[in-house]
Structure formats: C-alpha cells, structure tokens
C-alpha atoms as a PDB file:
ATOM      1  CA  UNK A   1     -36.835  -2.947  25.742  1.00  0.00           C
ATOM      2  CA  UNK A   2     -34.644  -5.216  28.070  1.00  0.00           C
ATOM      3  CA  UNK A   3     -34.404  -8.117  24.819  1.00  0.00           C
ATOM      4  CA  UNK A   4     -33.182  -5.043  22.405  1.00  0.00           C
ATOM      5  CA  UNK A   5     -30.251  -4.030  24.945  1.00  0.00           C
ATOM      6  CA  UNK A   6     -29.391  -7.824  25.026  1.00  0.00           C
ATOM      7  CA  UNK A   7     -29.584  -7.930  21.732  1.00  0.00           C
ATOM      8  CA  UNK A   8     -27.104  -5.000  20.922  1.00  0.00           C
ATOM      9  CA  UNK A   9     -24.415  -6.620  23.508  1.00  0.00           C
ATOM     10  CA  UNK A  10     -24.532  -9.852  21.669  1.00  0.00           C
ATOM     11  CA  UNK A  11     -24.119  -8.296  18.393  1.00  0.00           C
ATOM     12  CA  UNK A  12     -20.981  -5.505  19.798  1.00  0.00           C
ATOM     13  CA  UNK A  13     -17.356  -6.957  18.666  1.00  0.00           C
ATOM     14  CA  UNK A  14     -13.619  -5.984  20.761  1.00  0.00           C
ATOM     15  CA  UNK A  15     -12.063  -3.525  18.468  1.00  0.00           C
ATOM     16  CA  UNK A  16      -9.236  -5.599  18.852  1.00  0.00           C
ATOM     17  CA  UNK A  17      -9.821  -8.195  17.275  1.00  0.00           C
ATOM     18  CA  UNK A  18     -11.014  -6.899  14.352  1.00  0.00           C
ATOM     19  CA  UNK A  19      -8.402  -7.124  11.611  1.00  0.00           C
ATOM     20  CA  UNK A  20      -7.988  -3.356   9.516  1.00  0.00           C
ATOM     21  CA  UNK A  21      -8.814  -3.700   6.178  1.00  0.00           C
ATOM     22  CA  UNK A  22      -6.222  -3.934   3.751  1.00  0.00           C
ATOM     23  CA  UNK A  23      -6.924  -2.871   0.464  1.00  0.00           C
ATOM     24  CA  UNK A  24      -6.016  -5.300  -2.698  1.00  0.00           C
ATOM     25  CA  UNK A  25      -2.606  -4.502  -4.980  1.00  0.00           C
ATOM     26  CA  UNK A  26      -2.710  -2.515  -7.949  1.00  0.00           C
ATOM     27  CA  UNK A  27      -3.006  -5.278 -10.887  1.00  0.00           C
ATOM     28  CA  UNK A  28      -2.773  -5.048 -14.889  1.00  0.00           C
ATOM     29  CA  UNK A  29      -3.404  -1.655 -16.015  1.00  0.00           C
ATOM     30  CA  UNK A  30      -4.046  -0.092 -12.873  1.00  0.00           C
ATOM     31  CA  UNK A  31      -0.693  -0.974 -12.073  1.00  0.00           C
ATOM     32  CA  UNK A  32       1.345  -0.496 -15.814  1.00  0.00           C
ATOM     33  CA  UNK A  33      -0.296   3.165 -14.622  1.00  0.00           C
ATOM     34  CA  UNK A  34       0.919   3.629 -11.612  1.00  0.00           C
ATOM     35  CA  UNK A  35       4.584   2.424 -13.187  1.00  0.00           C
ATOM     36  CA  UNK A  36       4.401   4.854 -16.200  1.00  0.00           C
ATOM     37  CA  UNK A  37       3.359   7.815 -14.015  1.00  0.00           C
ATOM     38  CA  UNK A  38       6.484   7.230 -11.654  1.00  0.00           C
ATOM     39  CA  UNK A  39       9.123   6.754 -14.332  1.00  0.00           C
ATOM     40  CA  UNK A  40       7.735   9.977 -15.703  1.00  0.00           C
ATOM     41  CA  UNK A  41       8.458  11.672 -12.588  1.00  0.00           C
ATOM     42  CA  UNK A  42      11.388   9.836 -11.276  1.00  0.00           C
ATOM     43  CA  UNK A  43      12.891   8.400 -14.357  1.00  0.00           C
ATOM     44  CA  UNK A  44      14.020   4.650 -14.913  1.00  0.00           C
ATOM     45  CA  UNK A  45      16.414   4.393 -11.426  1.00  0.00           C
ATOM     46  CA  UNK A  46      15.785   2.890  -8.813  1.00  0.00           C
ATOM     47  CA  UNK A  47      14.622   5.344  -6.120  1.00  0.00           C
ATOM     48  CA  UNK A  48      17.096   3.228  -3.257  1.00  0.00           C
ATOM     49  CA  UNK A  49      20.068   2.229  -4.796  1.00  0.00           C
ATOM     50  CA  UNK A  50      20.332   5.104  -8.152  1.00  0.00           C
ATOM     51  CA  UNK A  51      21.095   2.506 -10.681  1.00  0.00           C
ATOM     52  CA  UNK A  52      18.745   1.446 -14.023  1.00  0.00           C
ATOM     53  CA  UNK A  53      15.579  -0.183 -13.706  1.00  0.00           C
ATOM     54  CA  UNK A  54      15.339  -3.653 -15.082  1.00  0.00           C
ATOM     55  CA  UNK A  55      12.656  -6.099 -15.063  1.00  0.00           C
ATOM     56  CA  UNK A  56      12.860  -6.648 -11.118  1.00  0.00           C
ATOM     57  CA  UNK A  57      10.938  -3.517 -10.496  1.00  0.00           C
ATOM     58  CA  UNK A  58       8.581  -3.302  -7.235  1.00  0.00           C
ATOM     59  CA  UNK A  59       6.135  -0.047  -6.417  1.00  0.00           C
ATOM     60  CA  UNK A  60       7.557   0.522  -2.789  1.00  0.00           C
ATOM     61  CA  UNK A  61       6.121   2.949  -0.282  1.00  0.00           C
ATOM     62  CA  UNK A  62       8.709   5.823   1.001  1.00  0.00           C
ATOM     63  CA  UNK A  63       6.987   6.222   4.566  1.00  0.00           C
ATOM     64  CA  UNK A  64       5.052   2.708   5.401  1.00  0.00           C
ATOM     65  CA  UNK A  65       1.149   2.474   5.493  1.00  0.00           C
ATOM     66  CA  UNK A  66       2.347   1.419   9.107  1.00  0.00           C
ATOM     67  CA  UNK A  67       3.697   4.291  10.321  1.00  0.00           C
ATOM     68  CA  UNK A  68       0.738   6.236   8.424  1.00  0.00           C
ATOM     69  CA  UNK A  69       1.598   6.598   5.234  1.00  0.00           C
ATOM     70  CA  UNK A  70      -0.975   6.213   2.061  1.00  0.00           C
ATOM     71  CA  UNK A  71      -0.846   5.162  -1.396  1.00  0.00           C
ATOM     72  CA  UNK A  72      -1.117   8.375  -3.025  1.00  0.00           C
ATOM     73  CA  UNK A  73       1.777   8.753  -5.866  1.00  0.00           C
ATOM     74  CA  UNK A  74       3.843  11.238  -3.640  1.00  0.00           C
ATOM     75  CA  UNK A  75       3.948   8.390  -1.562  1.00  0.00           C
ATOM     76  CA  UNK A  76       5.430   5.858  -4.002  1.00  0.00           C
ATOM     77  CA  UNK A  77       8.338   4.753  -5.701  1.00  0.00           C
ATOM     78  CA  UNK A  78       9.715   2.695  -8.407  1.00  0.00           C
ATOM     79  CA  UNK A  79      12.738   0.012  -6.899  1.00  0.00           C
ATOM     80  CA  UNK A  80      14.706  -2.809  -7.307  1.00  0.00           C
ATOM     81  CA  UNK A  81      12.914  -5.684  -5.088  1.00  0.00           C
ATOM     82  CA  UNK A  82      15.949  -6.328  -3.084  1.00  0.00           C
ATOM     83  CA  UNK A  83      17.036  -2.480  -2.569  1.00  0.00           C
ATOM     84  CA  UNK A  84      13.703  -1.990  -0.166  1.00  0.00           C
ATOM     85  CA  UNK A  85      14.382  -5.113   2.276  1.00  0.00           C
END
C-alpha cells in the first residue's frame, strides 16, 4: 500500500507547468475549405479594413482563442495579414 501512494506522488505533475495543447493549422484542403466557406459568407473583403482580397489573405479569429474564443466558422474571418496586427 505505502509503495503505491509513493508511487502516485512521483508520477503527479504541477498543472502549471504543463503547456495547453494547441491544436495544428488548417493545411491544403482543409484550409482552401475553410477559405471558400468564408468568402461565401462574407464575400472577397477583408473583414478589418473593407477593401478586396488579394493573395495576402490570413484566416483570423474575431474574439482570440485567448480570451476564449474557438475555431468554429462564426468565429473566423477572411483578412489582409497586416489589417489584424
């Protein structure tokens, strides 16, 4: 009994420092998805600044996963790169 309990406190971690996972970026298809669903809801502006899409596009998040936001679609939005900084 007594080398199980001093086993378990061995094994137990500080929440701190365990790092939250972070899951990966949409890539290839997953992400030409993502795109085509939001121009089809938003059309081709940028959701920041109002002006045309071009080929600097970036899938930006309108409330942070920070400050406990998600990555559903309602969620995201098509910008410019530099209209999000």
């Amino acid at each position: 009994m007594r080398k199980r309990r001093q086993a378990a406190k061995r094994e137990a971690v500080p929440l701190a420092s365990v790092r939250p996972w972070k899951p990966a970026r949409p890539k290839g298809e997953v992400r030409a998805a993502i795109v085509s669903l939001l121009l089809d809801r938003d059309g081709p502006r940028c959701h920041w600044c109002r002006r045309p899409l071009g080929s600097d596009v970036s899938i930006e998040h309108l409330r942070p996963l920070s400050r406990g936001g998600g990555n559903d679609l309602d969620n995201l939005a098509l910008a410019h790169r530099g209209c999000n900084k």
